[in-house]
Protein backbone atom coordinates (compact mmCIF):
# COMPACT_ATOMS: atom_id res chain seq x y z
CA UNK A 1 133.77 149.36 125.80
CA UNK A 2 134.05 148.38 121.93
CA UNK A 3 134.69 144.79 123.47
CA UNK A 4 131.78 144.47 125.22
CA UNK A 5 129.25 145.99 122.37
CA UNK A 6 131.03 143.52 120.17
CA UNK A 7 129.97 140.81 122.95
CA UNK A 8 126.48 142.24 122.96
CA UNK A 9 126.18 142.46 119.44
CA UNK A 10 127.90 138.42 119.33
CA UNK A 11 125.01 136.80 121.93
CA UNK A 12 122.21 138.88 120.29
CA UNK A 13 123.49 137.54 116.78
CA UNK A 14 123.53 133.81 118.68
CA UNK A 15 119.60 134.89 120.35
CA UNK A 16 118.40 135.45 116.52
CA UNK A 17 119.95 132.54 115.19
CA UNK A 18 118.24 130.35 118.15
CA UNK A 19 115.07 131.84 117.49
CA UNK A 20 115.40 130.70 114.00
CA UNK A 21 116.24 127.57 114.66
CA UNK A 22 113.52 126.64 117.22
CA UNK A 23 110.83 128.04 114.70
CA UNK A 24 112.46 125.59 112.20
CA UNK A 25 112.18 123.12 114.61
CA UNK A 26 107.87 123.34 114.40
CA UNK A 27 105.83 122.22 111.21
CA UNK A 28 102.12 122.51 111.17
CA UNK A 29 100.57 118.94 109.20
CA UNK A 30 97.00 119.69 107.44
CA UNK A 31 94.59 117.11 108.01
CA UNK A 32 90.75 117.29 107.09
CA UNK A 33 89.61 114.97 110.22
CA UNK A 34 86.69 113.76 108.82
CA UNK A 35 87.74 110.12 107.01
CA UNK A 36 88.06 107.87 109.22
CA UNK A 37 90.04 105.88 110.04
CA UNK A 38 92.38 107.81 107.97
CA UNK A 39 91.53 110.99 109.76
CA UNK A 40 88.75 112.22 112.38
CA UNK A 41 88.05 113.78 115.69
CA UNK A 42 87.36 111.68 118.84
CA UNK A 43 84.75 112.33 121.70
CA UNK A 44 87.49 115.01 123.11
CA UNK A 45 87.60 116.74 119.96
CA UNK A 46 91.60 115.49 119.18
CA UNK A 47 92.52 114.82 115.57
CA UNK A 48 93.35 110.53 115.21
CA UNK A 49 93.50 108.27 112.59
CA UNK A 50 96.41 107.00 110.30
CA UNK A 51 97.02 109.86 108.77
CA UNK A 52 97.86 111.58 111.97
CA UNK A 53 99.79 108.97 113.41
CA UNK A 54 102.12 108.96 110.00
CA UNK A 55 102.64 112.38 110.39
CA UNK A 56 103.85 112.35 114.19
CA UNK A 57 106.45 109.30 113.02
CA UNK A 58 107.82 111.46 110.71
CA UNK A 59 108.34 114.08 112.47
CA UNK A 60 109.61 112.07 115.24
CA UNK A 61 112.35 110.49 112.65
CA UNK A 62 112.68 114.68 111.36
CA UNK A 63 113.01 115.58 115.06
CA UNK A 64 110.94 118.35 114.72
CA UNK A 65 107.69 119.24 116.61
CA UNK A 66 104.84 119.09 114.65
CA UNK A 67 101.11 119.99 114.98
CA UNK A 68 97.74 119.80 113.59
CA UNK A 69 95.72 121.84 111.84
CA UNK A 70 92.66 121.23 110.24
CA UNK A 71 91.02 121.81 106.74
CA UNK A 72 87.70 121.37 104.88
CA UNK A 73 88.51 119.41 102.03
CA UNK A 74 87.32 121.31 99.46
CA UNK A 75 89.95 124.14 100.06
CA UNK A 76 92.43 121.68 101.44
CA UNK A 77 95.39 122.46 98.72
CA UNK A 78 94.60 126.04 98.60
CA UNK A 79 95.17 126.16 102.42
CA UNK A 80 98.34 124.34 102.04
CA UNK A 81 99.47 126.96 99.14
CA UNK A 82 98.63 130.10 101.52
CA UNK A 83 100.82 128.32 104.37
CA UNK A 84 98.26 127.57 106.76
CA UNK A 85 100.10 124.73 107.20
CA UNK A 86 103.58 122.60 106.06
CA UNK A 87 103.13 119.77 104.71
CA UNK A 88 99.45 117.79 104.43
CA UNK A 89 98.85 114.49 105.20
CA UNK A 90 95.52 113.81 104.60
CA UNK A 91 95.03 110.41 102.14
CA UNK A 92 95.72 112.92 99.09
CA UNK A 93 95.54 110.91 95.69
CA UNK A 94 98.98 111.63 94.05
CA UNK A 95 97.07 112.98 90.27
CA UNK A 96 98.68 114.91 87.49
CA UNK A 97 96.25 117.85 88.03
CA UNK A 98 97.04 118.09 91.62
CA UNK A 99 101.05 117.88 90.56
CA UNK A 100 100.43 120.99 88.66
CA UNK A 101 99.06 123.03 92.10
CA UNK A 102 101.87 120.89 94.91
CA UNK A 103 105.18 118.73 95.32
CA UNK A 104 104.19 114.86 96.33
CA UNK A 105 106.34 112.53 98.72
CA UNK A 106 106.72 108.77 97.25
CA UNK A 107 103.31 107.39 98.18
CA UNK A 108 102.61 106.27 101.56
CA UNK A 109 99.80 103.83 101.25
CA UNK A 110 97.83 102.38 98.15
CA UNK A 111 94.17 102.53 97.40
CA UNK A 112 91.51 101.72 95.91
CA UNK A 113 88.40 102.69 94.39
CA UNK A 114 85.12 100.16 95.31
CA UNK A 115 81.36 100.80 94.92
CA UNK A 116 79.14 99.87 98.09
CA UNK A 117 75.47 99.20 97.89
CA UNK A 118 72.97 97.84 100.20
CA UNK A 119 73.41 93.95 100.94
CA UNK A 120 69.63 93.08 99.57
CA UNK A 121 70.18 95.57 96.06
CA UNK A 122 70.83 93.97 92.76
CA UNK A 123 73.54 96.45 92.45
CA UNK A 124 75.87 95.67 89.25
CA UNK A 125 78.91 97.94 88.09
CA UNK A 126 78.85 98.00 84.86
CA UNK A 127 77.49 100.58 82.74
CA UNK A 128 74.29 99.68 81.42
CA UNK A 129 73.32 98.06 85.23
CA UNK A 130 74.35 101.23 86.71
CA UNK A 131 72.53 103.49 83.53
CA UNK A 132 69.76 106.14 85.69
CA UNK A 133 71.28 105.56 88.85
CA UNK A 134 72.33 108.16 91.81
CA UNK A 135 75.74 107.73 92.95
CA UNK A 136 77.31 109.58 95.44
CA UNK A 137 80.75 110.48 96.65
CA UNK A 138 83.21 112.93 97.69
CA UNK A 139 83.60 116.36 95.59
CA UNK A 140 86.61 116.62 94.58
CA UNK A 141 88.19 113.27 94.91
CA UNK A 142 89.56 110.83 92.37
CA UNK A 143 86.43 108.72 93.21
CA UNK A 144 84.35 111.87 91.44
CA UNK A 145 86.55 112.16 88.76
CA UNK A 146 86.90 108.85 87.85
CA UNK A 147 82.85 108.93 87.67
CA UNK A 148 82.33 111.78 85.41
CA UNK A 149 85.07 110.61 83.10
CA UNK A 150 83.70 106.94 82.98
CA UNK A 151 79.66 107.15 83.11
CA UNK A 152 79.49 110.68 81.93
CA UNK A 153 75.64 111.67 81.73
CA UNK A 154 74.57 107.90 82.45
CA UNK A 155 73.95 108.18 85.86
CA UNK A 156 73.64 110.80 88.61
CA UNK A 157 76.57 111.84 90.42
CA UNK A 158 75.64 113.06 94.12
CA UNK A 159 78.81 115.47 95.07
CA UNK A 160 79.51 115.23 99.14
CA UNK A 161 81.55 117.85 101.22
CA UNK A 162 82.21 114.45 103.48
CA UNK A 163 82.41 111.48 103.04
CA UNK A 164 80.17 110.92 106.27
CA UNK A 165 77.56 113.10 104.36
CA UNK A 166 77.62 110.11 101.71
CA UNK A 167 77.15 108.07 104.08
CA UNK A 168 74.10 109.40 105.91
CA UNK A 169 72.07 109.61 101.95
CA UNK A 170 72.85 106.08 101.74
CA UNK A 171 71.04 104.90 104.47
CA UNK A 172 68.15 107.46 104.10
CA UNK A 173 67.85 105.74 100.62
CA UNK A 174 68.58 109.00 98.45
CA UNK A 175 71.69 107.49 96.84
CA UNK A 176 71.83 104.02 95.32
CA UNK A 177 75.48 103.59 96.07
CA UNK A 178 78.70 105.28 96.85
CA UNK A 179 82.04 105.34 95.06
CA UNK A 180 85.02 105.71 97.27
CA UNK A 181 88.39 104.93 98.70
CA UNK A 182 88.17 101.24 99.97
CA UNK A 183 89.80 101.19 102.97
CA UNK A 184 87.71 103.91 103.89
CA UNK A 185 84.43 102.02 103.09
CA UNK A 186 85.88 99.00 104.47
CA UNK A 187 86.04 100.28 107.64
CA UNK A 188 82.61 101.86 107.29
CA UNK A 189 81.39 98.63 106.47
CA UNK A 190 82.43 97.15 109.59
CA UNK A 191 80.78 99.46 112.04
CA UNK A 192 77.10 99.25 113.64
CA UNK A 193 75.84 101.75 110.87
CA UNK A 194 77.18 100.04 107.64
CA UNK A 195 76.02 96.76 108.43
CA UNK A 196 73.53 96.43 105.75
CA UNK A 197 75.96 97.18 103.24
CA UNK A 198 78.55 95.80 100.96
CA UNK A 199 81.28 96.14 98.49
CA UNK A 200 79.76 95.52 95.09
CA UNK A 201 81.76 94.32 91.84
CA UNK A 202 85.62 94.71 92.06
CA UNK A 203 87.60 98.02 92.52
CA UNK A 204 87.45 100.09 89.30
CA UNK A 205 90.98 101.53 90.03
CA UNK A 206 93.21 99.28 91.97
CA UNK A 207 96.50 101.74 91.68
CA UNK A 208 95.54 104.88 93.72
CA UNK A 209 98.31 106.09 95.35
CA UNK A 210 98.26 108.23 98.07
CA UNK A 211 101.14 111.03 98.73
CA UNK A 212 102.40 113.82 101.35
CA UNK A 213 101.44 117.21 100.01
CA UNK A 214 104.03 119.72 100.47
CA UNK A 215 104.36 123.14 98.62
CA UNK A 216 106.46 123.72 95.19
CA UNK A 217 109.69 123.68 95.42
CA UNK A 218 109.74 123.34 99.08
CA UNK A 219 113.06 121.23 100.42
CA UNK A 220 110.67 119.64 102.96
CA UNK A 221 109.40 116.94 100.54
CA UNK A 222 112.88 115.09 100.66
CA UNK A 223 113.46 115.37 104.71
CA UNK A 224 109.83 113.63 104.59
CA UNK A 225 110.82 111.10 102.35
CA UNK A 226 113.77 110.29 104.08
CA UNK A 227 112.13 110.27 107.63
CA UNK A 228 109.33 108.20 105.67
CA UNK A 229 111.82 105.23 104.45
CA UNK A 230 113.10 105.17 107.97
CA UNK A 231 109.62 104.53 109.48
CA UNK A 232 109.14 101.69 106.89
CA UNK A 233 112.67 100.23 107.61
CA UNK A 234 112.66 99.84 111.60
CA UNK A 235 108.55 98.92 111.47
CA UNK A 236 106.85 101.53 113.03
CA UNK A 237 104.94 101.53 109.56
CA UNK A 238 103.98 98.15 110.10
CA UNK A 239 103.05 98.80 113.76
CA UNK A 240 100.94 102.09 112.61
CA UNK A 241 99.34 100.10 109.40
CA UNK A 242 98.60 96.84 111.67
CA UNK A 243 96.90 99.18 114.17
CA UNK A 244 93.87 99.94 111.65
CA UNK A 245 93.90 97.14 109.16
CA UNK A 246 94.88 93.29 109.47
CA UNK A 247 95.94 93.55 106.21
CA UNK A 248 99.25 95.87 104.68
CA UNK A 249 97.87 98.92 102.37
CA UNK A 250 101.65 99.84 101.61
């Protein structure tokens, strides 16, 4: 009899530590799904984009099974630090005063920061052209920041929750321009609605790099890393990057 409780106690020990081990198995990536063609929803309401097809490669190379959830942007980091999700992948500018609130991966694509404009504008980027204008862009983005630090009270600064928002005052004429990522814009640029548009001056930050989110302290960040070096080495980077751009934004 003490053989067999020993037994029972043995395979419920073994049920436990499977348990475990499949709920190890499962991450949960935060994505916003509203910057394409980094991240957005299509007609069936599925999260797509290169942000979301980085994430499933790593966690293809991590052999875990991973899914999305998604995240206004505003309380994106919060949401990541109450663990409504693992790790977020979501074209997250690696900054000092976000390495104060998360852990970063090495960077997994570089941006930059360009100013669009209507084709038929005289739109200029320096200061004094740009003095008593309304520029808009994403709150709480290095585009804003970068902004406020750099024209201060010389111009308007027009705070979006999207960066589709932006785009819809643009057209309708109540912003003069937009400051943002520009990959992003590029891609805007190329579509049916942004036609009358285009990049104006040269990017004002040409080092933006863009990082994996993951929680302090949280052993994650180097399994991600790892799995991320292995997607660059065999080229389903590439294949992913050459998907949405004919150009490399590693």
């Amino acid at each position: 009899m003490q053989t067999y409780k020993k037994f029972l106690l043995a395979a419920a020990a073994t049920l436990v530590m499977s348990a475990n081990a499949m709920a190890a198995e499962k991450l949960r990536m935060g994505i916003e799904a509203a910057y394409p063609p980094f991240n957005n929803k299509d007609a069936s309401g599925q999260v797509v984009g290169f942000d979301k097809d980085i994430g499933d490669a790593l966690c293809a190379k991590m052999k875990v099974e991973c899914s999305v959830v998604t995240s206004d942007w505003d309380g994106i980091i919060p949401a990541l630090n109450a663990k409504k999700f693992d790790f977020l992948v979501s074209s997250l500018s690696i900054t000092d005063e976000r390495k104060q609130a998360v852990d970063f991966t090495d960077a997994y694509y570089s941006n930059k920061l360009q100013f669009i404009a209507p084709k038929k504008s005289d739109f200029k980027t320096d200061k004094a052209s740009l003095k008593g204008k309304i520029i808009g862009t994403q709150r709480a983005t290095l585009a804003g920041t970068w902004l406020e630090d750099t024209y201060g009270d010389d111009i308007t600064i027009k705070l979006y929750d999207t960066q589709e928002n932006a785009y819809l005052d643009l057209k309708s004429g109540r912003v003069d321009g937009i400051l943002a990522d520009k990959y992003v814009q590029y891609d805007w640029l190329k579509s049916k609605e942004g036609e009358d548009y285009e990049f104006k001056g040269e990017p004002v930050v040409d080092s933006d790099k863009i990082g994996i989110a993951v929680r302090k302290g949280d052993p994650l960040r180097e399994k991600l890393n790892k799995a991320l070096a292995e997607i660059k080495a065999d080229g389903t980077y590439k294949k992913i990057n050459d998907k949405y751009f004919p150009f490399s934004i590693e």
